[in-house]
N, C-alpha and C. Protein backbone atom coordinates (compact mmCIF):
# COMPACT_ATOMS: atom_id res chain seq x y z
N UNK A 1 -21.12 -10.69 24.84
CA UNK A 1 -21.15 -9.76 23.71
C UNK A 1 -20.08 -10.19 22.71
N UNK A 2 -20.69 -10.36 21.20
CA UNK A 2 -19.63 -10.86 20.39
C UNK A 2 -18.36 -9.37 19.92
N UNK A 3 -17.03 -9.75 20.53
CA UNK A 3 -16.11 -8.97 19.89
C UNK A 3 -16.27 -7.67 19.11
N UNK A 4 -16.85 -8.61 17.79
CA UNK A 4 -16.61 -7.14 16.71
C UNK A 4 -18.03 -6.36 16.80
N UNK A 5 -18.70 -6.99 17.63
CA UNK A 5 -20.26 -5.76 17.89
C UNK A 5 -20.07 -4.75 18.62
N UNK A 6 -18.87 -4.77 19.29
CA UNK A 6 -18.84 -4.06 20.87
C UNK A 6 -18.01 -2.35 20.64
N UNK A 7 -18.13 -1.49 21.37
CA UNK A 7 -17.94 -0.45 21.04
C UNK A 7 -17.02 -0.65 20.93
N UNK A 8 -15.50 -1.63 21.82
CA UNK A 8 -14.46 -1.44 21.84
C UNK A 8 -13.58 -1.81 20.79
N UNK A 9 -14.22 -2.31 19.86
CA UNK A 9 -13.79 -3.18 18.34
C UNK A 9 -13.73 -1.91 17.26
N UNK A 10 -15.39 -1.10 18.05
CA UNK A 10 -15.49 0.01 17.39
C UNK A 10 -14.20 1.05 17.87
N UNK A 11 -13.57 1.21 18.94
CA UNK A 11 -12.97 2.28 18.89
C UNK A 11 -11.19 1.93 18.80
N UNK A 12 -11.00 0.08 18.42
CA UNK A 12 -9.99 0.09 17.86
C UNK A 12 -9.97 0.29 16.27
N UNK A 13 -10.96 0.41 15.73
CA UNK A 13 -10.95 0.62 14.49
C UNK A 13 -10.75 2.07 14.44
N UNK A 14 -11.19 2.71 15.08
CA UNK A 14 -10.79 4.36 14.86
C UNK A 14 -9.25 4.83 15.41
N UNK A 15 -9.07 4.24 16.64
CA UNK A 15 -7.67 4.86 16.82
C UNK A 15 -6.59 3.91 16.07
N UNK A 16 -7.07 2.88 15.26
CA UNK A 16 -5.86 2.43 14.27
C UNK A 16 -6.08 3.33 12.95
N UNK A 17 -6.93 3.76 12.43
CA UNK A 17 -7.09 4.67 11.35
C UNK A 17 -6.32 5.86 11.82
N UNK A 18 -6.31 6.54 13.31
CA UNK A 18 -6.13 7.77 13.25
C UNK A 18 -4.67 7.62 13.66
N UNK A 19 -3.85 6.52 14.21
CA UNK A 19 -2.21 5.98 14.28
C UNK A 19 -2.04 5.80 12.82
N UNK A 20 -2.52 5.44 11.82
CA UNK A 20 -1.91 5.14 10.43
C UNK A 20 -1.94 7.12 9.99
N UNK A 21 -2.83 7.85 10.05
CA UNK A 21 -2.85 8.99 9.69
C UNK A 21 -2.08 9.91 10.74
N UNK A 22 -1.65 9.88 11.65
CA UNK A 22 -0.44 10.65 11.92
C UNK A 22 1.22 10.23 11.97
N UNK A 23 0.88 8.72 11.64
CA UNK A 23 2.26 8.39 11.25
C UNK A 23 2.49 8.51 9.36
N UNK A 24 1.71 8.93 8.51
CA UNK A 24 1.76 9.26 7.63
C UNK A 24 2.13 11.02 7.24
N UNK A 25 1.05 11.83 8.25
CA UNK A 25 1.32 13.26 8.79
C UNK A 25 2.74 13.26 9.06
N UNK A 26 2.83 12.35 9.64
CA UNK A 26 4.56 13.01 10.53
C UNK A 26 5.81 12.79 9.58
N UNK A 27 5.28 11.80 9.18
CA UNK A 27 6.26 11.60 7.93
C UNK A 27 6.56 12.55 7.05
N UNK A 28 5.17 13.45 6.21
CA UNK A 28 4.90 14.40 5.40
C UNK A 28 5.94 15.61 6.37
N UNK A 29 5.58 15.57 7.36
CA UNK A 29 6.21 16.65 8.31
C UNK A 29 7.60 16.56 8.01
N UNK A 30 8.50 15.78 8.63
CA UNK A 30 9.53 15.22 8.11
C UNK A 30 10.04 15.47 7.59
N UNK A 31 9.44 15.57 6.34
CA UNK A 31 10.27 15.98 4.89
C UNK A 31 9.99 17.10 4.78
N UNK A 32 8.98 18.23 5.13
CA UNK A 32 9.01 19.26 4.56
C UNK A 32 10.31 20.15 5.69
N UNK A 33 10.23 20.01 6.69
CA UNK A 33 11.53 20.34 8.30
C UNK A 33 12.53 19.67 7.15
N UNK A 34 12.65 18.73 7.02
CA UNK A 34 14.40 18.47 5.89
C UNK A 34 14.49 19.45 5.19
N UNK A 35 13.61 19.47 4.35
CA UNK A 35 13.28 20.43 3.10
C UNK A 35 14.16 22.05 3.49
N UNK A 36 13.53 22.67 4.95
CA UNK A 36 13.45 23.77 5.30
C UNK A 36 14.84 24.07 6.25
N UNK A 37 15.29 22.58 5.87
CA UNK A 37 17.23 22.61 6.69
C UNK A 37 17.11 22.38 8.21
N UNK A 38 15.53 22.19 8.90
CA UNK A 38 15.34 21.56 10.32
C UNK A 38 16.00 19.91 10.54
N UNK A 39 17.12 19.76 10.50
CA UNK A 39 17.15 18.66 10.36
C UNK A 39 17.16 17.56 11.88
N UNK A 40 17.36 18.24 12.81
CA UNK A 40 16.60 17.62 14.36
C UNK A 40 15.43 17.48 14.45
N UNK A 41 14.69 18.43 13.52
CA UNK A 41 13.06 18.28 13.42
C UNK A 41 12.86 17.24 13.13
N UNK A 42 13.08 17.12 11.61
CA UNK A 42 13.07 16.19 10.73
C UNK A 42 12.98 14.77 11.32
N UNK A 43 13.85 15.05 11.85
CA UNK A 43 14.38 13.39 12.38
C UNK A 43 13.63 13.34 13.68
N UNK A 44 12.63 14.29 14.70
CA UNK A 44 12.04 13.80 15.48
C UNK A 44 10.70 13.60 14.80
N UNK A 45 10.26 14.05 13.45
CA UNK A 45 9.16 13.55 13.15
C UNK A 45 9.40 12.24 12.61
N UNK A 46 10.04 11.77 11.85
CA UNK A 46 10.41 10.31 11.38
C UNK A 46 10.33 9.46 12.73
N UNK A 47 11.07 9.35 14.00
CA UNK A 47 10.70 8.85 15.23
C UNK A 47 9.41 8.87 15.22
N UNK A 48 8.82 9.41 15.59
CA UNK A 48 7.11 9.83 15.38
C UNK A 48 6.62 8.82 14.97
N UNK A 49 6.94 9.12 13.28
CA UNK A 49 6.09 8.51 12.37
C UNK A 49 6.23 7.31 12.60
N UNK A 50 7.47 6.57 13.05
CA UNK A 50 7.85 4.89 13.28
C UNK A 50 7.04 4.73 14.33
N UNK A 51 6.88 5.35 15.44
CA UNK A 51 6.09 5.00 16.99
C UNK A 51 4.72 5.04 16.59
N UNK A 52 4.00 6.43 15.77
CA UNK A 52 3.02 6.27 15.30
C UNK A 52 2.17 4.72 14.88
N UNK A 53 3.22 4.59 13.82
CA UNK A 53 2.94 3.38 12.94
C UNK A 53 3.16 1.63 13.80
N UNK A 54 3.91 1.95 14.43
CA UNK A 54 3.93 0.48 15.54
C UNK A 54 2.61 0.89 16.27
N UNK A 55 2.34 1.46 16.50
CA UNK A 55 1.18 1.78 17.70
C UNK A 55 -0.28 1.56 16.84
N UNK A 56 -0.09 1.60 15.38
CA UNK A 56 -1.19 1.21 14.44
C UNK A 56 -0.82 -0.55 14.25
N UNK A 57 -0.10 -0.98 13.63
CA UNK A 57 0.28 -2.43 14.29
C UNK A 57 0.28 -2.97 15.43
N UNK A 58 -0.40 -2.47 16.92
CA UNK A 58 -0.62 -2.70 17.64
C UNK A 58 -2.21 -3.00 17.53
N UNK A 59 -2.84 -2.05 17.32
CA UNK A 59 -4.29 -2.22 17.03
C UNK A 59 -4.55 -3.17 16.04
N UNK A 60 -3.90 -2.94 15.01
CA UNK A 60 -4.70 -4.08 13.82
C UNK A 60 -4.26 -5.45 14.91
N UNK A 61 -3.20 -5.66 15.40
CA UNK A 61 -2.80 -6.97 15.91
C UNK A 61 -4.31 -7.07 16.70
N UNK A 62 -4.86 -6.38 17.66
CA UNK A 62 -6.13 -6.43 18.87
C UNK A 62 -7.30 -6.45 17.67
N UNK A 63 -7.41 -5.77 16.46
CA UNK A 63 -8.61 -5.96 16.11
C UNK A 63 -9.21 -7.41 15.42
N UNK A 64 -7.42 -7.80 15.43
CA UNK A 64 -7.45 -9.36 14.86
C UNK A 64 -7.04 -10.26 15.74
N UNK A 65 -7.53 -9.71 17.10
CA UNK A 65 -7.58 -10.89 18.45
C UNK A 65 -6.21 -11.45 17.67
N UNK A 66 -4.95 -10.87 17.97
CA UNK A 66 -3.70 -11.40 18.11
C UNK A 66 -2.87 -11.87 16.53
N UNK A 67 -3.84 -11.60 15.81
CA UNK A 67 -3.71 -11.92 14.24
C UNK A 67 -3.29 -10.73 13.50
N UNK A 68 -2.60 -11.07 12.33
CA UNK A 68 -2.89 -10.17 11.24
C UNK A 68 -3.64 -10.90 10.25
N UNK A 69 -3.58 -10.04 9.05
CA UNK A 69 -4.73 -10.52 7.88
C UNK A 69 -3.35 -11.10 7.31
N UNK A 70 -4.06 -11.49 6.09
CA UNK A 70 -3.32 -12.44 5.47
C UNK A 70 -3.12 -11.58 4.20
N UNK A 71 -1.83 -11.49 3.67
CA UNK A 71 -1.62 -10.69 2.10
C UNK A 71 -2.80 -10.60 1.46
N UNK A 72 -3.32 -11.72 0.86
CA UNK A 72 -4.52 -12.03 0.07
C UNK A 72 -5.55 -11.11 0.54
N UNK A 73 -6.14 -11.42 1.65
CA UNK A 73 -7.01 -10.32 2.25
C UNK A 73 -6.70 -8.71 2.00
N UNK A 74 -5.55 -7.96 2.55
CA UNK A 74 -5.27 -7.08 2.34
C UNK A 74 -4.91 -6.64 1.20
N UNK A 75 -4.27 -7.49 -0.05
CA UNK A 75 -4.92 -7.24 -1.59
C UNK A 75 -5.92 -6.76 -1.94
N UNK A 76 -6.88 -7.65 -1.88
CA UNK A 76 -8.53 -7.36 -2.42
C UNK A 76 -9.12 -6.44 -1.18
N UNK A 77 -8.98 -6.01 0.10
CA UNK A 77 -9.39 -4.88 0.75
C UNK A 77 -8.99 -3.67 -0.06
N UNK A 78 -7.49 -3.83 -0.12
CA UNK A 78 -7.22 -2.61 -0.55
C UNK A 78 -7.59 -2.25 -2.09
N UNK A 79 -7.63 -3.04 -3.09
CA UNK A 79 -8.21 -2.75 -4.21
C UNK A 79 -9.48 -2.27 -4.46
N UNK A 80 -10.08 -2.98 -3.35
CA UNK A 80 -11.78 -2.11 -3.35
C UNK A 80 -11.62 -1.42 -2.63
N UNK A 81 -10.94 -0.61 -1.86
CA UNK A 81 -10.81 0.60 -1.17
C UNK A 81 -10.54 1.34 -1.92
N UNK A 82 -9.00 0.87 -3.17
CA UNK A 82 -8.75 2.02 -3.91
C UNK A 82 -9.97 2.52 -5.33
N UNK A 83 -10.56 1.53 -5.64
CA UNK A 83 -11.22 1.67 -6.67
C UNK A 83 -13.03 2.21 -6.10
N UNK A 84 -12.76 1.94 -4.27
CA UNK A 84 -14.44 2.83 -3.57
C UNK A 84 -14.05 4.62 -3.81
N UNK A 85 -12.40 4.87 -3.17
CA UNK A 85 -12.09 6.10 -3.19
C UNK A 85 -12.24 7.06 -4.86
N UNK A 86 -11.85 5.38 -5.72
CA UNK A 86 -11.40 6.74 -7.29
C UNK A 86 -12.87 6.40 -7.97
N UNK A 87 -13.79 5.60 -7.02
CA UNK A 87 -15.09 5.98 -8.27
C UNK A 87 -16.32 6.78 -7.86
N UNK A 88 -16.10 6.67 -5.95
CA UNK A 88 -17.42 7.61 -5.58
C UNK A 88 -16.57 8.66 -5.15
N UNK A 89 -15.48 8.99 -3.99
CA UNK A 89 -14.99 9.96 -3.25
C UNK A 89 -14.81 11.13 -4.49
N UNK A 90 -13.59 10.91 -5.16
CA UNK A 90 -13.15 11.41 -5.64
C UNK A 90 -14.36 11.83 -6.90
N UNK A 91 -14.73 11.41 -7.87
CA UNK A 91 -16.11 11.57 -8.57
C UNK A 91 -16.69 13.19 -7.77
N UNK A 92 -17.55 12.81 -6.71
CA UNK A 92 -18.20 13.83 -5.94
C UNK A 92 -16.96 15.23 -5.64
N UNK A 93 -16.12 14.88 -5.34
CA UNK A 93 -15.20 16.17 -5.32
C UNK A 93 -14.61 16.59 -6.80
N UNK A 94 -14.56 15.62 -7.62
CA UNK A 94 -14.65 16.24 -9.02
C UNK A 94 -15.80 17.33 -8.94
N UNK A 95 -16.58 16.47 -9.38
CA UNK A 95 -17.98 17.98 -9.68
C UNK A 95 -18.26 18.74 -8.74
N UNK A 96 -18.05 18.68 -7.26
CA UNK A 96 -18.21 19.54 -6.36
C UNK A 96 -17.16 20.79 -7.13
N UNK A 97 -15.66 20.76 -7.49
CA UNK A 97 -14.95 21.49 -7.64
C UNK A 97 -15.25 22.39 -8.85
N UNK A 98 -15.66 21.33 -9.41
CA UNK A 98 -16.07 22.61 -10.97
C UNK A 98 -17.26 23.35 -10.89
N UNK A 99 -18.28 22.73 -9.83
CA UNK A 99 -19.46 23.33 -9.82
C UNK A 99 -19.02 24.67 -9.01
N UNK A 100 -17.86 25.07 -7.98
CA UNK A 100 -17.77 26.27 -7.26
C UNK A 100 -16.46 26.37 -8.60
N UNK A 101 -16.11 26.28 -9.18
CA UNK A 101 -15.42 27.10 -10.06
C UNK A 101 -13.64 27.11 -10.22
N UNK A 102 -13.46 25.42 -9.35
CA UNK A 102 -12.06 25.19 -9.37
C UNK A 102 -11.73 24.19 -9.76
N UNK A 103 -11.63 24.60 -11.30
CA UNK A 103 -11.14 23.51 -12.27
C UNK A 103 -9.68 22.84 -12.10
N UNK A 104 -8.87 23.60 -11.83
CA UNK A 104 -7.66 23.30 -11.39
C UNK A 104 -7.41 22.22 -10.35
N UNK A 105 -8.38 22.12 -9.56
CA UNK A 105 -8.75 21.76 -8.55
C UNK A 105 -9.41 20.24 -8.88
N UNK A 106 -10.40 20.39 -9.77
CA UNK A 106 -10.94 19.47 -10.30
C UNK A 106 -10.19 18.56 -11.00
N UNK A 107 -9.25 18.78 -11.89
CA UNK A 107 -8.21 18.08 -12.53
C UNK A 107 -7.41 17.39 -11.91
N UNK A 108 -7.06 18.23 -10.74
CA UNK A 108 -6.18 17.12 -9.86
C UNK A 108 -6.83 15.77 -8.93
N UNK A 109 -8.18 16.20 -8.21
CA UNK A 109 -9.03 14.99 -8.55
C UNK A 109 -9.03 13.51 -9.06
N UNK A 110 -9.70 14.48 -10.22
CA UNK A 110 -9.54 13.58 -11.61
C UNK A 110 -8.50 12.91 -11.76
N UNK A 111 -7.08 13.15 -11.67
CA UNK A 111 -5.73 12.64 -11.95
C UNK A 111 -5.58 11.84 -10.93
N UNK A 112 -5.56 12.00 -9.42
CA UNK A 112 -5.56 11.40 -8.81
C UNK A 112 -6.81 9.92 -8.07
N UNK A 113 -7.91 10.13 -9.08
CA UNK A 113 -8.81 9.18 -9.29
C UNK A 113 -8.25 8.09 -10.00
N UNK A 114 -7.71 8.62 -11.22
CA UNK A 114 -6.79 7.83 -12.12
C UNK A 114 -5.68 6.58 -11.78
N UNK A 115 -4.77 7.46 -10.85
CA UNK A 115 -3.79 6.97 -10.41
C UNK A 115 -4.66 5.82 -9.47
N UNK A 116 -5.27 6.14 -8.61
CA UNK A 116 -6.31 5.10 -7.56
C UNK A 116 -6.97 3.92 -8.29
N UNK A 117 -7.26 4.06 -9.57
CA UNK A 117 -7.68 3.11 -10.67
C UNK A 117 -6.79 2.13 -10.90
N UNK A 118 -5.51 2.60 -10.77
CA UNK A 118 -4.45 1.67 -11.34
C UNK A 118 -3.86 1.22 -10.07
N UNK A 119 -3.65 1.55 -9.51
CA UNK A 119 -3.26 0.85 -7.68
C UNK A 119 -4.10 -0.21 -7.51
N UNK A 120 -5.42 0.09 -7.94
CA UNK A 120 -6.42 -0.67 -7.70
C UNK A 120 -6.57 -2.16 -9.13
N UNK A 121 -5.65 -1.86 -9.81
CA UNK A 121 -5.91 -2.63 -10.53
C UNK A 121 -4.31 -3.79 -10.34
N UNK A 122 -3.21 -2.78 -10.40
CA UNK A 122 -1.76 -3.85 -9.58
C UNK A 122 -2.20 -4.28 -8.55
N UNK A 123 -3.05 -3.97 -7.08
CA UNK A 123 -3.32 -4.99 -6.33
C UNK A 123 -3.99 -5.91 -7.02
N UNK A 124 -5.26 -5.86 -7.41
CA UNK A 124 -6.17 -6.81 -8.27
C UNK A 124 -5.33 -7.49 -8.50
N UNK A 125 -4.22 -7.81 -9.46
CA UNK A 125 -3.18 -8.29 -10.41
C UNK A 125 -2.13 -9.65 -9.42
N UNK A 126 -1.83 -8.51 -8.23
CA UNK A 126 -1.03 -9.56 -7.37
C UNK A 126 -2.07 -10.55 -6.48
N UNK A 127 -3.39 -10.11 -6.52
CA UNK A 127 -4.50 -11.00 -5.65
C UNK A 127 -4.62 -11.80 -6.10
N UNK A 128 -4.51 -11.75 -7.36
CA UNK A 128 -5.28 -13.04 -8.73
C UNK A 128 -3.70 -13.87 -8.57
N UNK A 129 -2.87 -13.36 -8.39
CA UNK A 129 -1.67 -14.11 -8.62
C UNK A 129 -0.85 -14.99 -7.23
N UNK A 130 -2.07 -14.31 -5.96
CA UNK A 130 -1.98 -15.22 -4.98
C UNK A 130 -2.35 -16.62 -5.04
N UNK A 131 -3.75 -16.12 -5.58
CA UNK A 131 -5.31 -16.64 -5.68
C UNK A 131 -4.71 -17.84 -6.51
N UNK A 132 -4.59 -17.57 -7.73
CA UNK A 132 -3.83 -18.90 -8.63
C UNK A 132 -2.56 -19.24 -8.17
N UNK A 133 -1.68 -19.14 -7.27
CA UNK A 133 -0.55 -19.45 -7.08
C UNK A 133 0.93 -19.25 -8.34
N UNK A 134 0.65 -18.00 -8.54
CA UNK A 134 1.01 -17.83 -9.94
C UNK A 134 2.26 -16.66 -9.61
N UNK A 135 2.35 -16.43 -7.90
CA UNK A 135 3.53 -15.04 -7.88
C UNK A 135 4.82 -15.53 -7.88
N UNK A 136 5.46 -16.77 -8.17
CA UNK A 136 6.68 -17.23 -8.04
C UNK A 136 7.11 -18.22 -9.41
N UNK A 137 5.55 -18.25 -9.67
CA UNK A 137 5.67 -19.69 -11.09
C UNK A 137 4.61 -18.82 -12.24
N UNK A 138 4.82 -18.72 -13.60
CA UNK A 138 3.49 -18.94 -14.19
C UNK A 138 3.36 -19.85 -15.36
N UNK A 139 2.16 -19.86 -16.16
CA UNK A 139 2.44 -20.90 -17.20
C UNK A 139 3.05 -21.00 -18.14
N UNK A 140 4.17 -20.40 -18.53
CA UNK A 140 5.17 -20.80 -19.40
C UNK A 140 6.25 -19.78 -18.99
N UNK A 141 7.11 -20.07 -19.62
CA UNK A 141 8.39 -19.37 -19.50
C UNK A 141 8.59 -17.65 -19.47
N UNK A 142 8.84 -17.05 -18.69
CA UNK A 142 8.75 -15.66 -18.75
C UNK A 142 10.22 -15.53 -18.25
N UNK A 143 10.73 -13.99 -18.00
CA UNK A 143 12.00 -13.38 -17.94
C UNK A 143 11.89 -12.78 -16.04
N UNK A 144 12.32 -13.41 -15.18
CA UNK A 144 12.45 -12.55 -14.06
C UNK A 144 13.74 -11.77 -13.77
N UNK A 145 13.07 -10.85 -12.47
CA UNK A 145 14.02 -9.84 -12.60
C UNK A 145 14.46 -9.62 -10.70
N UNK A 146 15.55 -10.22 -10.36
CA UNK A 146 15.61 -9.57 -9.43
C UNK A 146 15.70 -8.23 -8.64
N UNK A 147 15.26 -7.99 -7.80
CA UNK A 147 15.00 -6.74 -7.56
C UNK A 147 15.93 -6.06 -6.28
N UNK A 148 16.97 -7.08 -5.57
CA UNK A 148 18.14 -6.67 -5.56
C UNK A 148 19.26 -6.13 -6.33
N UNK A 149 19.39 -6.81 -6.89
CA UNK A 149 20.56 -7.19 -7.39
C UNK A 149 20.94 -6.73 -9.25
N UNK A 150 19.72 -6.93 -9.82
CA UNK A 150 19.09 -6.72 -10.84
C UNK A 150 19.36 -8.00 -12.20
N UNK A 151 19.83 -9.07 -11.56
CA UNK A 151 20.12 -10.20 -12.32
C UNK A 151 18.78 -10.62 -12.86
N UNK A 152 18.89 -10.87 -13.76
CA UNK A 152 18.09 -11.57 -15.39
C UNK A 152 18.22 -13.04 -15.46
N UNK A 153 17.16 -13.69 -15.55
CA UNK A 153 17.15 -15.03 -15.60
C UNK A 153 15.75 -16.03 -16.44
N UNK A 154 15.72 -16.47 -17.54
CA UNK A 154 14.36 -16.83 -17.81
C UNK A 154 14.04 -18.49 -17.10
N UNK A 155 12.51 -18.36 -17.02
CA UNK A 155 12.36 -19.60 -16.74
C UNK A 155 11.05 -19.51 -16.49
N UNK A 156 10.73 -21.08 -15.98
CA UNK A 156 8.83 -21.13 -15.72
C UNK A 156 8.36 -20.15 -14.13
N UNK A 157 9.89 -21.03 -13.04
CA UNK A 157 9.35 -19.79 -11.94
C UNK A 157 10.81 -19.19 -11.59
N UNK A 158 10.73 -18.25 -10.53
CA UNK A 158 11.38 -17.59 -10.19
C UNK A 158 12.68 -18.70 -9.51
N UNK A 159 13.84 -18.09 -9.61
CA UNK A 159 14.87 -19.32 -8.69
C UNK A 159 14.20 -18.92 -7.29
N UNK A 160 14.83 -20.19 -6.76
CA UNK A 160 14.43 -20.06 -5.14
C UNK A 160 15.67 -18.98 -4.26
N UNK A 161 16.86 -18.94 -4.82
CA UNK A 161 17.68 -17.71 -4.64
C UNK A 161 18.35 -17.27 -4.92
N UNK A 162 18.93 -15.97 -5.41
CA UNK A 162 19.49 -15.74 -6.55
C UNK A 162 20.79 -15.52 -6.79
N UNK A 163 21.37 -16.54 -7.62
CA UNK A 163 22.73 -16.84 -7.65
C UNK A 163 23.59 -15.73 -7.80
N UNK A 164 23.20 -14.49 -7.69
CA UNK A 164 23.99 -13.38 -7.95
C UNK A 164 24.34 -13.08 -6.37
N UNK A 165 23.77 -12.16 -5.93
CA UNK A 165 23.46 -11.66 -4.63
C UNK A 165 22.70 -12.26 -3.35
N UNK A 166 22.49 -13.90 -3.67
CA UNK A 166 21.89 -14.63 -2.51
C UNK A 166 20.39 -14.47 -1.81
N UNK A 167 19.83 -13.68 -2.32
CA UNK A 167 18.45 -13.15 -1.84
C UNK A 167 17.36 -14.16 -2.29
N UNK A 168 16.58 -14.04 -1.22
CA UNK A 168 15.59 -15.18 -1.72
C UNK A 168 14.52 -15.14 -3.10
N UNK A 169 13.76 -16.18 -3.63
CA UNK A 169 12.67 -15.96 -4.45
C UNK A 169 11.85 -14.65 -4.43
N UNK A 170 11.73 -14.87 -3.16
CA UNK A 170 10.63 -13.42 -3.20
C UNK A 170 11.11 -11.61 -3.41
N UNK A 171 12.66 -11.83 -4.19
CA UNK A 171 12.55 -10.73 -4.36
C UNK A 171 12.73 -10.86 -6.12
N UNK A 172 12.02 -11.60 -6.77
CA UNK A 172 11.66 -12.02 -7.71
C UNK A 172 10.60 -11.02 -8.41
N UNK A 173 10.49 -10.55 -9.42
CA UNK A 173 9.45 -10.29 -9.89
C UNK A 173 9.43 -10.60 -11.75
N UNK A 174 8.53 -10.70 -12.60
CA UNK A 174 8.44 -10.80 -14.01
C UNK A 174 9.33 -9.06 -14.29
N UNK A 175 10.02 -9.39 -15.09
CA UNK A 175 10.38 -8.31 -15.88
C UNK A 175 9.82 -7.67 -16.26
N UNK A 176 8.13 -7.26 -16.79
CA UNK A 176 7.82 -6.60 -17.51
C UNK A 176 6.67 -6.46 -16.50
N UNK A 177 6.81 -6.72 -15.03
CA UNK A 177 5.57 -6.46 -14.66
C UNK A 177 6.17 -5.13 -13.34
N UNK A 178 4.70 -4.35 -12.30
CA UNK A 178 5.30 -3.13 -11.71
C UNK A 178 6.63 -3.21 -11.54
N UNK A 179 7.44 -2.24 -11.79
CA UNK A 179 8.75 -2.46 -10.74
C UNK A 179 8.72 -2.16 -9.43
N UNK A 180 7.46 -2.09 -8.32
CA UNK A 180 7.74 -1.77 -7.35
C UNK A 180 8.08 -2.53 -6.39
């Protein structure tokens, strides 16, 4: 039986979805116990959420027979994930909401369709910039910005490390591009 046909491919795909969603839950938890001055809480949901989330990196590792994906891959997954969620999901719960009469409801939706548009479009952005080999170099001279340190430097690519604070290239980014 090939691997990914088999139920059991099928049911690491579900209990890694449902380890990414309670280590996200617990997190949310987390903060609202801080919020509310639980602060032993707090901090046993953050535990949580870390065990959660290794235990979802456990599965993706088995669903990729010992692998992970490769950046590139998980770029363009996630861009068409974000741009499947903000053009059908969200769409249908738009008009579902206004059709029962919760516009308020609907707007936030909407806003948050938005935001999914543009996630979906900065991944796009860093895929293409895998894709061309373009996240460390591009074709002419631009302004990078370290993102330690916050040293300024122009050039064609990024230094390989940065004479301020020692950190490598990759915490490089264009100045004018996300700051995240």
């Amino acid at each position: 039986m090939e691997f990914r046909e088999s139920r059991t491919y099928r049911n690491l795909l579900r209990v890694y979805e449902e380890e990414l969603m309670f280590s996200a839950r617990f997190a949310l938890y987390g903060e609202i116990a801080q919020t509310d001055g639980y602060i032993t809480i707090s901090r046993l949901y953050d535990t949580l959420s870390g065990q959660d989330l290794e235990h979802a990196r456990i599965w993706l590792r088995a669903i990729y027979e010992g692998g992970l994906p490769s950046t590139a891959s998980n770029l363009i997954e996630s861009a068409n994930a974000e741009n499947a969620i903000a053009g059908n999901q969200y769409q249908e719960y738009v008009q579902i909401a206004r059709e029962e009469g919760f516009d308020h409801i609907a707007a936030l939706f909407a806003g948050v369709a938005n935001i999914d548009y543009n996630h979906a479009n900065l991944l796009q952005q860093q895929y293409d910039d895998i894709s061309s080999d373009q996240v460390f170099c591009k074709p002419q001279e631009i302004v990078w910005v370290c993102m330690q340190c916050g040293n300024i430097m122009s050039g064609v690519c990024a230094p390989e490390i940065c004479p301020v604070c020692g950190f490598p290239q990759g915490y490089y980014r264009p100045i004018n591009s996300c700051p995240y």
